[in-house]
Protein backbone atom coordinates (compact mmCIF):
# COMPACT_ATOMS: atom_id res chain seq x y z
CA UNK A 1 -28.58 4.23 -11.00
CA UNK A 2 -29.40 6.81 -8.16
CA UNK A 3 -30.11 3.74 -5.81
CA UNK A 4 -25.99 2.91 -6.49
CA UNK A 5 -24.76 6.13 -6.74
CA UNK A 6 -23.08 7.31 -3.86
CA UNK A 7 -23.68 11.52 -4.05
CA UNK A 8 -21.17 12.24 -1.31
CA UNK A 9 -18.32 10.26 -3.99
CA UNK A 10 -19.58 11.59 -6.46
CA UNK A 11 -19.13 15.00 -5.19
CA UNK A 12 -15.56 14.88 -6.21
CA UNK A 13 -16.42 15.56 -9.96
CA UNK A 14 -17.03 19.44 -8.37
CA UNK A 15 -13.54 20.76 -7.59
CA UNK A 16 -11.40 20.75 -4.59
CA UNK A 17 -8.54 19.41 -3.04
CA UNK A 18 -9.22 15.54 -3.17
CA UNK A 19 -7.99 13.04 -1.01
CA UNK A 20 -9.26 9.22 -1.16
CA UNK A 21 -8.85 7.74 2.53
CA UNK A 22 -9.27 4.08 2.88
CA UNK A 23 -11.42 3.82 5.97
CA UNK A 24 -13.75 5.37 8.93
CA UNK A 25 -10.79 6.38 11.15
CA UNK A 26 -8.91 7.86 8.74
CA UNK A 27 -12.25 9.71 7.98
CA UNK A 28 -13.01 10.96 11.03
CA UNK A 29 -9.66 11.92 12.06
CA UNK A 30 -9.38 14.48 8.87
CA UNK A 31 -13.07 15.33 9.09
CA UNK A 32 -11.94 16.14 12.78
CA UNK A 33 -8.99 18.32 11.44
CA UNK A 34 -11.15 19.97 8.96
CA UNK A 35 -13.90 21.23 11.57
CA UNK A 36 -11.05 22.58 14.18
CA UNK A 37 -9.21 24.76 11.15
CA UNK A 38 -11.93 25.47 8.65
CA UNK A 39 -10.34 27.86 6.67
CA UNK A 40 -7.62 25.99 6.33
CA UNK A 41 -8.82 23.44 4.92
CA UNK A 42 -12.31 24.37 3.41
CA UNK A 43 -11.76 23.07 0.04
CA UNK A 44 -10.75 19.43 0.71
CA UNK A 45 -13.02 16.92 -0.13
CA UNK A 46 -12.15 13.25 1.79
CA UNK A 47 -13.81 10.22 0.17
CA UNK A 48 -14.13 7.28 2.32
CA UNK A 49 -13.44 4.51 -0.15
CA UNK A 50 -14.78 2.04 2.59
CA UNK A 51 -12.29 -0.23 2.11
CA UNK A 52 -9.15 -0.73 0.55
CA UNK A 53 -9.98 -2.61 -2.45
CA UNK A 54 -12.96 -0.04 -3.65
CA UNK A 55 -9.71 2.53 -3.98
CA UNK A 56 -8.68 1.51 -6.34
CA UNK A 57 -12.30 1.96 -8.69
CA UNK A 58 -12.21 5.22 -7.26
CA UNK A 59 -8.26 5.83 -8.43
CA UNK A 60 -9.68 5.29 -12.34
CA UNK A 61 -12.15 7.74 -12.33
CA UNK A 62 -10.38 10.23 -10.76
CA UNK A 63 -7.37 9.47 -13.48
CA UNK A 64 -10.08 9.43 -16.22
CA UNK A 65 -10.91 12.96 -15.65
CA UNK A 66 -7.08 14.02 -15.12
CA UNK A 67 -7.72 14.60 -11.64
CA UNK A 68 -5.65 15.61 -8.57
CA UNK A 69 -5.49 13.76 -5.62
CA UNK A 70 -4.15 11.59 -2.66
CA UNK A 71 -4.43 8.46 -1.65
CA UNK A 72 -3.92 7.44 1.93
CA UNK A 73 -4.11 3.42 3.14
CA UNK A 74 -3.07 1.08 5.75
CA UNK A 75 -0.01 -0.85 4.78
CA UNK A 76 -1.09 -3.76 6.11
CA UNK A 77 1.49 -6.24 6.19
CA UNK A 78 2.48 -9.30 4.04
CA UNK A 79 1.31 -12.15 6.48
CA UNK A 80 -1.24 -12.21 8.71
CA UNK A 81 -0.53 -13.32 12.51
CA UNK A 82 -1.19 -16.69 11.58
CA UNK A 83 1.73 -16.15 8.70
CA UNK A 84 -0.46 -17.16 6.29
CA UNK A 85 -0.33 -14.46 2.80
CA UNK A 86 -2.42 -11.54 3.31
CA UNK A 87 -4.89 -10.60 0.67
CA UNK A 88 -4.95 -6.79 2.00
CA UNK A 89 -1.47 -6.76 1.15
CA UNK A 90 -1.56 -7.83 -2.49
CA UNK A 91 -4.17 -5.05 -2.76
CA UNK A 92 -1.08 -2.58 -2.12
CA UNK A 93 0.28 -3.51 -5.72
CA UNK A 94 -2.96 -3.03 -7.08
CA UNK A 95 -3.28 0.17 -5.89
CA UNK A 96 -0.11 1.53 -7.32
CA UNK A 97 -1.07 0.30 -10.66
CA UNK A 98 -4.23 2.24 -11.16
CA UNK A 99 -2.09 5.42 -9.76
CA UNK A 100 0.70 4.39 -12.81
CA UNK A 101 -2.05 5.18 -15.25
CA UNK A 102 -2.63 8.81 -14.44
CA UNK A 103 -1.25 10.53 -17.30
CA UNK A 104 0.48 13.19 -15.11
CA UNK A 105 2.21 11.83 -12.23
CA UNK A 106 2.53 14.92 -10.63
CA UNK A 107 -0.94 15.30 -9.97
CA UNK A 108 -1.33 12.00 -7.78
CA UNK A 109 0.35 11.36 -4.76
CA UNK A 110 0.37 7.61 -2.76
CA UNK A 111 0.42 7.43 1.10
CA UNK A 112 0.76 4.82 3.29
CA UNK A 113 0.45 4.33 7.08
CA UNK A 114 2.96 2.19 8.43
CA UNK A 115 1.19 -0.28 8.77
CA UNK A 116 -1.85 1.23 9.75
CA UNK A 117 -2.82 4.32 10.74
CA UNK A 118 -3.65 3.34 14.82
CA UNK A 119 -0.22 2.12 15.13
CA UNK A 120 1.62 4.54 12.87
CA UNK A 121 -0.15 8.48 14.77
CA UNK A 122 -1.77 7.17 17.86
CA UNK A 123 1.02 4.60 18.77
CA UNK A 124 -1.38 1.63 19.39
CA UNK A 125 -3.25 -1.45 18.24
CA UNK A 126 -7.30 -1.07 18.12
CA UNK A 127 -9.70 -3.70 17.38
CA UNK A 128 -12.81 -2.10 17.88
CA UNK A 129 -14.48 1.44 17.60
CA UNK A 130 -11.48 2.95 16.10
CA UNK A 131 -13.17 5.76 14.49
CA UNK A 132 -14.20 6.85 17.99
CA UNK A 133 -11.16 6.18 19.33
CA UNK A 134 -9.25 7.94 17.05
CA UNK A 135 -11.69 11.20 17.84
CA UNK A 136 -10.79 10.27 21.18
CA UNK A 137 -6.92 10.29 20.94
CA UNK A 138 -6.83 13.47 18.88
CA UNK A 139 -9.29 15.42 21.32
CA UNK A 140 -7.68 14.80 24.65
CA UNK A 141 -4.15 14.41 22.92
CA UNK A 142 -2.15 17.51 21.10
CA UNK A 143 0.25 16.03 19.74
CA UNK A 144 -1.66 13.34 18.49
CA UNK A 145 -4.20 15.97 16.78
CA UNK A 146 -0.72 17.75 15.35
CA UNK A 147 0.37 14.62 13.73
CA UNK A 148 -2.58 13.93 11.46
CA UNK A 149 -2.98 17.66 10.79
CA UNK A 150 0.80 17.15 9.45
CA UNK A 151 -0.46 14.12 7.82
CA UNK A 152 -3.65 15.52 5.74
CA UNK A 153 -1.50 18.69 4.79
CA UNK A 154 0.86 16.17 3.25
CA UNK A 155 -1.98 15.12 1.48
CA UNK A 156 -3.37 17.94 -0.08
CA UNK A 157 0.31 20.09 -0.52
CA UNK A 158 2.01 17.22 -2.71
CA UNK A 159 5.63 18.81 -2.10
CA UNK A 160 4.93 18.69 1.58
CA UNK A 161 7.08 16.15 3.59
CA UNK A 162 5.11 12.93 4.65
CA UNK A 163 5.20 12.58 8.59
CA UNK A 164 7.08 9.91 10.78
CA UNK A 165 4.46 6.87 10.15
CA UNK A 166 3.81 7.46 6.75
CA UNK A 167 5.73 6.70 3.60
CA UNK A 168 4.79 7.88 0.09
CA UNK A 169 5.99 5.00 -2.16
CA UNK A 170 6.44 4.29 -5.87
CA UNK A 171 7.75 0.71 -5.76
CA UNK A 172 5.83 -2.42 -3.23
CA UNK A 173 9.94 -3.24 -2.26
CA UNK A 174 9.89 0.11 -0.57
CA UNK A 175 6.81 -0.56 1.00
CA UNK A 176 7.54 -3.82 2.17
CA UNK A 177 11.04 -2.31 3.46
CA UNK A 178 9.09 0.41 5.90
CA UNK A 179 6.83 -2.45 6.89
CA UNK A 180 9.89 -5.02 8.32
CA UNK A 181 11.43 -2.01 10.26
CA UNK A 182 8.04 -1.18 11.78
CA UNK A 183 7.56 -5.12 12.60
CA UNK A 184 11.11 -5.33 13.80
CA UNK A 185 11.06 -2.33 15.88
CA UNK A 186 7.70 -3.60 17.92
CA UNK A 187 9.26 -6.87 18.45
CA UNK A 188 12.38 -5.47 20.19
CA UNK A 189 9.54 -3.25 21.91
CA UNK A 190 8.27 -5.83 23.08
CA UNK A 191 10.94 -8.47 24.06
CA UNK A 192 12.42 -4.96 25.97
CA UNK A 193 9.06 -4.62 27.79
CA UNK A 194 9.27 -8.55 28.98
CA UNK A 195 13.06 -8.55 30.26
CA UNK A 196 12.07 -5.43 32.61
């Protein structure tokens, strides 16, 4: 068992303001947030689920105890570029399900980044080293470093508003909604950025 067990997870058993983050980037930007203000934010604890379907194992224990918490994940969107289904997406409804079984709804509160978090704060595509990249952005960019401030305060004050590029959602239609006006939006982006 303590070759499994995870201590810095299982840390969340001890108090504090939780939020479960999908990823490294999302991660390191809060982590980021945290050391710049921390009084602030001294009491939140970010768990790095390390991958989107691991969230939701870590959704059930947290509702087993009656928890509080946030969860914050990528979107993703319904087909991959080769419009074939994408499995990250059907993940989404899975998600939402283990957050349905928390005996107090108000206690829980689901995130998403529209349709990831590169695209949705920092305004681009990243394929690799995103977690430094992200560090990056934030340091050298205010604005950037105000939006996911806004972000994890939405995540840890649950009647906060959610920023521009991230949608709390209670039904996958709504999800799937944000995701086509995101999609449509970069296309006419784009086709714009040709004709000129």
């Amino acid at each position: 068992l303590l070759n499994v067990c995870d201590p810095y997870v299982a840390e969340f058993f001890f108090g504090g303001r939780i939020v479960i983050v999908e990823g490294d980037t999302e991660y390191t930007a809060f982590k980021y947030i945290i050391l710049k203000n921390p009084e602030k934010f001294k009491d939140v604890h970010i768990i790095r689920a390390r991958g989107k379907a691991t969230i939701v194992s870590l959704i059930k224990i947290l509702n087993h105890f009656g928890s509080k918490y946030s969860v914050l994940h990528d979107s993703d969107t319904p087909l991959t570029k080769e419009l074939k289904r994408n499995p990250a997406w059907a993940t989404n409804q899975n998600i939402l399900d283990a957050i349905n079984l928390h005996n107090d709804k108000t206690k829980v509160r689901l995130v998403s980044s529209i349709p990831n978090l590169e695209k949705a704060f920092f305004r681009q595509e990243v394929k690799d080293e995103k977690p430094y990249n992200a560090l990056m952005k934030m340091s050298n960019d205010a604005s950037s470093f105000e939006r996911i401030e806004e972000l994890l305060f939405s995540l840890i004050d649950h009647s906060s508003p959610t920023p521009v590029g991230a949608l709390e959602w209670s039904k996958l239609e709504d999800l799937e909604e944000a995701v086509g006006k995101v999609l449509a939006f970069s296309e006419v982006s784009v086709i714009g950025k040709e004709i000129a």
